[in-house]
Protein backbone atom coordinates (compact mmCIF):
# COMPACT_ATOMS: atom_id res chain seq x y z
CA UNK A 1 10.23 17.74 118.73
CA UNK A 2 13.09 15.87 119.81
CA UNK A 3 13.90 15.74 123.61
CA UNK A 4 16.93 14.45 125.17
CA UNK A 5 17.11 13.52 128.67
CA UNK A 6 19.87 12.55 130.91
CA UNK A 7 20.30 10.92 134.58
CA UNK A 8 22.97 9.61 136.73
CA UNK A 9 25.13 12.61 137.50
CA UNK A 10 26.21 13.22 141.06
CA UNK A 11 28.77 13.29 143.90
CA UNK A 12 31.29 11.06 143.70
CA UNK A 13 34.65 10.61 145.54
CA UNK A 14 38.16 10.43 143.61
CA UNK A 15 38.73 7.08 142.16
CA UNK A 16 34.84 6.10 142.05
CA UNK A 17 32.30 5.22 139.05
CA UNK A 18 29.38 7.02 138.17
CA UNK A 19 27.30 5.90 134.99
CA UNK A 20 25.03 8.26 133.08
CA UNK A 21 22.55 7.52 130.91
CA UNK A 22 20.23 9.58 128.26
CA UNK A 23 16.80 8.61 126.39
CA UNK A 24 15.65 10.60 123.42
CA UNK A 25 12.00 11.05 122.76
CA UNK A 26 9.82 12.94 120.13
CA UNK A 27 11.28 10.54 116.91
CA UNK A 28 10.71 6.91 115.96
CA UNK A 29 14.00 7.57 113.64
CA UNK A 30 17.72 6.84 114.99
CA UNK A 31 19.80 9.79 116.32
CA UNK A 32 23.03 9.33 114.52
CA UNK A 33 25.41 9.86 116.56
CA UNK A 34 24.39 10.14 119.90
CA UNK A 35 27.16 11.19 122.38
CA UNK A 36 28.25 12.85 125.50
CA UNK A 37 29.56 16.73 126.02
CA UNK A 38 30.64 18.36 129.57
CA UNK A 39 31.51 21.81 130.05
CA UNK A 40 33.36 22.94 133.45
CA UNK A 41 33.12 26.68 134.65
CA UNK A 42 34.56 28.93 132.84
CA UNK A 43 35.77 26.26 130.34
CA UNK A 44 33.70 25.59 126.86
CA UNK A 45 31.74 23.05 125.83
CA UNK A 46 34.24 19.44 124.96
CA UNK A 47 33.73 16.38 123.67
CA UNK A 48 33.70 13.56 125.71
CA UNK A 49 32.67 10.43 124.02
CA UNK A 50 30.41 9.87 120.48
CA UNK A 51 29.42 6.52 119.26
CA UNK A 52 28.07 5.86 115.80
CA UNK A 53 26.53 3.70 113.47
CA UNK A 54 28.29 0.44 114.07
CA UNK A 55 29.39 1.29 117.36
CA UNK A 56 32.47 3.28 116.22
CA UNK A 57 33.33 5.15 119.57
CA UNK A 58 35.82 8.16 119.53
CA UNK A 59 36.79 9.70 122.95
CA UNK A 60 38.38 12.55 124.91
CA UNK A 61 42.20 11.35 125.37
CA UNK A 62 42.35 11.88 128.59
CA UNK A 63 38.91 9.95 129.53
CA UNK A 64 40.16 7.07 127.45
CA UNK A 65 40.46 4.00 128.63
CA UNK A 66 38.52 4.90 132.28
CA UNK A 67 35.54 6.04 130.31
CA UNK A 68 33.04 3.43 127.88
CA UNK A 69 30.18 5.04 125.77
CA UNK A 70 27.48 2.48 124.77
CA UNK A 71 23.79 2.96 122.85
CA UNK A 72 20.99 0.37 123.26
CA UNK A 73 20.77 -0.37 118.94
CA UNK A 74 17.21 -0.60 118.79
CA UNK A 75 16.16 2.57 120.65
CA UNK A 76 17.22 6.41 120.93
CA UNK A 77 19.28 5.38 124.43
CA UNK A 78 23.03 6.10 125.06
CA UNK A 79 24.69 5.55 128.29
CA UNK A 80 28.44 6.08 129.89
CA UNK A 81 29.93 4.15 132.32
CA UNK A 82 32.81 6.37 134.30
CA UNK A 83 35.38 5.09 136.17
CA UNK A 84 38.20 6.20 137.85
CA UNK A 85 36.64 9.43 138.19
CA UNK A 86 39.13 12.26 138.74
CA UNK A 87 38.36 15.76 140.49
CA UNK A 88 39.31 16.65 136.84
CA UNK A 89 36.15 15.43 135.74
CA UNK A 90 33.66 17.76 137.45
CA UNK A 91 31.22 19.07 134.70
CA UNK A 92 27.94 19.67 134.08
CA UNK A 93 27.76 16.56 131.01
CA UNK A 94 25.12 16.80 128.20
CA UNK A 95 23.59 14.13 126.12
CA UNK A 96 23.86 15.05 122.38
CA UNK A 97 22.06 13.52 119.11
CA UNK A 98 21.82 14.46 115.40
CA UNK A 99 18.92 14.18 113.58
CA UNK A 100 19.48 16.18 110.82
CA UNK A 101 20.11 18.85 113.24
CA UNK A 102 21.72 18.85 116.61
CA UNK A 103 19.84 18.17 119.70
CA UNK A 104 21.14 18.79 123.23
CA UNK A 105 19.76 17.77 126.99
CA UNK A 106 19.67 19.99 129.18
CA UNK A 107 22.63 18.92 131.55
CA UNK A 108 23.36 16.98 134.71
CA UNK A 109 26.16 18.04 137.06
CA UNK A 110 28.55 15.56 138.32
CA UNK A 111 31.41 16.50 140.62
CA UNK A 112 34.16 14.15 141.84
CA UNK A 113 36.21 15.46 145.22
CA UNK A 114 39.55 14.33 146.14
């Protein structure tokens, strides 16, 4: 069974970085692609950042540019460097991989205050 797990959220001030990272377990094959969610209350689930094969990256539009997803190539591991943080940017952010199916972690909560 695949099992995603993320670290790194937090509490952050306006303007600072956080980076969060995310190891997959349970597979020796390669999720594909591995990426990053967030959902704020009362809001649904949105894309923030996916990177595939190849290291094609797409992005949120508003993240881009303050935001950089990267994936270690030879293991299950995806991380994502935040800067600039806004109070716009508070969300509980999930790790996500497909293998064949979709695969979600369970969530870490990072809040920015201006």
């Amino acid at each position: 069974q695949v099992q995603l797990m993320e670290s790194g959220g937090g509490l952050v001030q306006a303007g600072g970085s956080l980076r969060l990272s995310c190891a997959a377990s349970g597979t020796i094959f390669r999720l594909n692609p591995m990426g990053w969610y967030r959902q704020a209350p009362g809001q649904k689930r949105e894309l923030v950042a996916v990177i595939r094969n190849g290291d094609s990256a797409t992005y949120k539009d508003s993240v881009r540019g303050r935001f950089t997803i990267s994936r270690e190539n030879l293991k299950n591991t995806v991380w994502l460097q935040m800067n600039s943080l806004k109070p716009d940017d508070t969300a509980v952010y999930y790790c996500y991989g497909n293998l064949n199916r979709d695969y979600w972690g369970q969530g870490t909560q990072v809040t920015v205050s201006s």
